[in-house]
Protein backbone atom coordinates (compact mmCIF):
# COMPACT_ATOMS: atom_id res chain seq x y z
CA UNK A 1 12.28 45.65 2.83
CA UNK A 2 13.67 42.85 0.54
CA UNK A 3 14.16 43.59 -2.74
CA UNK A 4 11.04 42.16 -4.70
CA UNK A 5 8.84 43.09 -2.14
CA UNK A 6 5.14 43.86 -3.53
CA UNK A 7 3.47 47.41 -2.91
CA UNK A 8 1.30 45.89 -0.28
CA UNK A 9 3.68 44.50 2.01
CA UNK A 10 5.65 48.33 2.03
CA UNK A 11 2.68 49.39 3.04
CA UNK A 12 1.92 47.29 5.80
CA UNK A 13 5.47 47.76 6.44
CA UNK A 14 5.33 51.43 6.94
CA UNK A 15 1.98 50.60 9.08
CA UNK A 16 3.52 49.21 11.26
CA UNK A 17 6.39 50.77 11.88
CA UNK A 18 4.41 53.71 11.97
CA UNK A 19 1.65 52.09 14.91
CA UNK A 20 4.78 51.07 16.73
CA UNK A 21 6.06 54.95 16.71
CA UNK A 22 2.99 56.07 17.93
CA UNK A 23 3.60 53.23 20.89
CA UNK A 24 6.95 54.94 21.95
CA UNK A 25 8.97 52.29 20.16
CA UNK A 26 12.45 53.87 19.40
CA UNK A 27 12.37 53.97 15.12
CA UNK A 28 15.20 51.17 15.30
CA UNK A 29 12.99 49.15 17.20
CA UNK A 30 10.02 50.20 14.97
CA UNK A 31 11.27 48.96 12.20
CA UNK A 32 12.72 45.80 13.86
CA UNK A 33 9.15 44.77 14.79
CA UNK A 34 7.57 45.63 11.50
CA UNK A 35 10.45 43.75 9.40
CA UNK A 36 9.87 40.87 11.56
CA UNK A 37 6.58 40.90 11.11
CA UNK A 38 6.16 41.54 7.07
CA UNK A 39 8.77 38.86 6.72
CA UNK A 40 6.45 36.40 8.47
CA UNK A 41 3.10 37.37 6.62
CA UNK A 42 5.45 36.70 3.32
CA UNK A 43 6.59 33.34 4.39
CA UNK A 44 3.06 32.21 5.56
CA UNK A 45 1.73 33.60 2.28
CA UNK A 46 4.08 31.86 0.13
CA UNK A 47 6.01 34.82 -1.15
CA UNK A 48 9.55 33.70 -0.09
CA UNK A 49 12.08 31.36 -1.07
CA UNK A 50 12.39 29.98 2.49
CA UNK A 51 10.73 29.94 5.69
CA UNK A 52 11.08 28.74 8.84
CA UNK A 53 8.84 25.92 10.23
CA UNK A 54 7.82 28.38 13.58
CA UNK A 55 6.49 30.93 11.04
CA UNK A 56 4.52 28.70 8.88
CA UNK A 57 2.76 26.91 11.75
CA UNK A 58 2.86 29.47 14.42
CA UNK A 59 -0.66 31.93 14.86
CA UNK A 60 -0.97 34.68 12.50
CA UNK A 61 0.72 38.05 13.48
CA UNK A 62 -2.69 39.61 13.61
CA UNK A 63 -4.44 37.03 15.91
CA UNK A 64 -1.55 37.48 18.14
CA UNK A 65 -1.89 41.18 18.29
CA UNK A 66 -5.54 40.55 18.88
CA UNK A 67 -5.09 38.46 21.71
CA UNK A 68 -2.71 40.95 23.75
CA UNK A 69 -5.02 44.16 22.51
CA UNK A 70 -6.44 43.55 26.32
CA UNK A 71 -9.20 40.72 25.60
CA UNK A 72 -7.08 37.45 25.11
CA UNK A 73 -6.10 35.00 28.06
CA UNK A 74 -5.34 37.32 30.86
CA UNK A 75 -8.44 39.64 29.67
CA UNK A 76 -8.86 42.95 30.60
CA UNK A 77 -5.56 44.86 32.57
CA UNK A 78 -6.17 45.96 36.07
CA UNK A 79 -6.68 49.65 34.89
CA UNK A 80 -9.30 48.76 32.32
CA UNK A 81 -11.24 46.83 35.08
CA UNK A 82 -10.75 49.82 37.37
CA UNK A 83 -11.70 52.60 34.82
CA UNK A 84 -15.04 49.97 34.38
CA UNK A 85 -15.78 50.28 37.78
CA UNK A 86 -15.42 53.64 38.43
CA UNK A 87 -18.11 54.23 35.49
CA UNK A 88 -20.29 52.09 36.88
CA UNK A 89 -19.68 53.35 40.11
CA UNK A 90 -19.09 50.54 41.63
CA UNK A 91 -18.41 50.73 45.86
CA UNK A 92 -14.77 50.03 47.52
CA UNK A 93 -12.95 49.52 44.31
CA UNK A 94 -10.00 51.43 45.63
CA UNK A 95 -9.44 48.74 47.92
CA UNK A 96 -9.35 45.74 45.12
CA UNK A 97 -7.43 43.56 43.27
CA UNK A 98 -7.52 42.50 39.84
CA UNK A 99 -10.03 39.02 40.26
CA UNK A 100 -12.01 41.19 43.03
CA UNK A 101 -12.91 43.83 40.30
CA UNK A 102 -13.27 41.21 37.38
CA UNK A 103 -15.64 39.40 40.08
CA UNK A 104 -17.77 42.52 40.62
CA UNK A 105 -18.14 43.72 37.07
CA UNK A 106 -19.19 40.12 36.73
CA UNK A 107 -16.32 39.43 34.42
């Protein structure tokens, strides 16, 4: 972390680097991913002396993690929609496709 850095942001930095552990990340790559993305919540906040325009006017990092958590623009992964079927029971899902089980859970 930079030097300055408040006692929020080391926390959110060792959050993250932590989550990305528990992901399988490599701790290099860890804390690659978590400096990146503390360094961008401080620019967009306002908290350092420069800043790129792509981080200032780019999404959030959180409402891009949102969006590939499994419900943004592709939706659900193939193995979600198949786990939903199989609770619901739902017949010859062993022998579809991605848009054949998002069609049948009426998704």
């Amino acid at each position: 972390m930079p030097r300055g850095s408040s006692p929020k942001r080391e926390r959110q930095y060792e959050h993250i680097k932590e989550s990305a552990e528990d992901r399988g990340e490599s701790e290099k790559r860890a804390k690659e991913i978590a400096a990146r993305t503390v360094n961008k919540e401080r620019a967009r906040a306002g908290e350092s002396k420069t800043a790129s325009p792509l981080s200032l006017e780019d999404m959030s990092s959180g409402k891009r993690g949102g969006q590939r958590s499994g419900r943004g623009a592709q939706g659900p992964t193939y193995d979600q929609l198949y786990a939903e079927a199989q609770r619901r029971n739902v017949e010859g899902r062993s022998h579809m496709n991605k848009e054949q089980l998002k069609r049948a859970l009426g998704k």
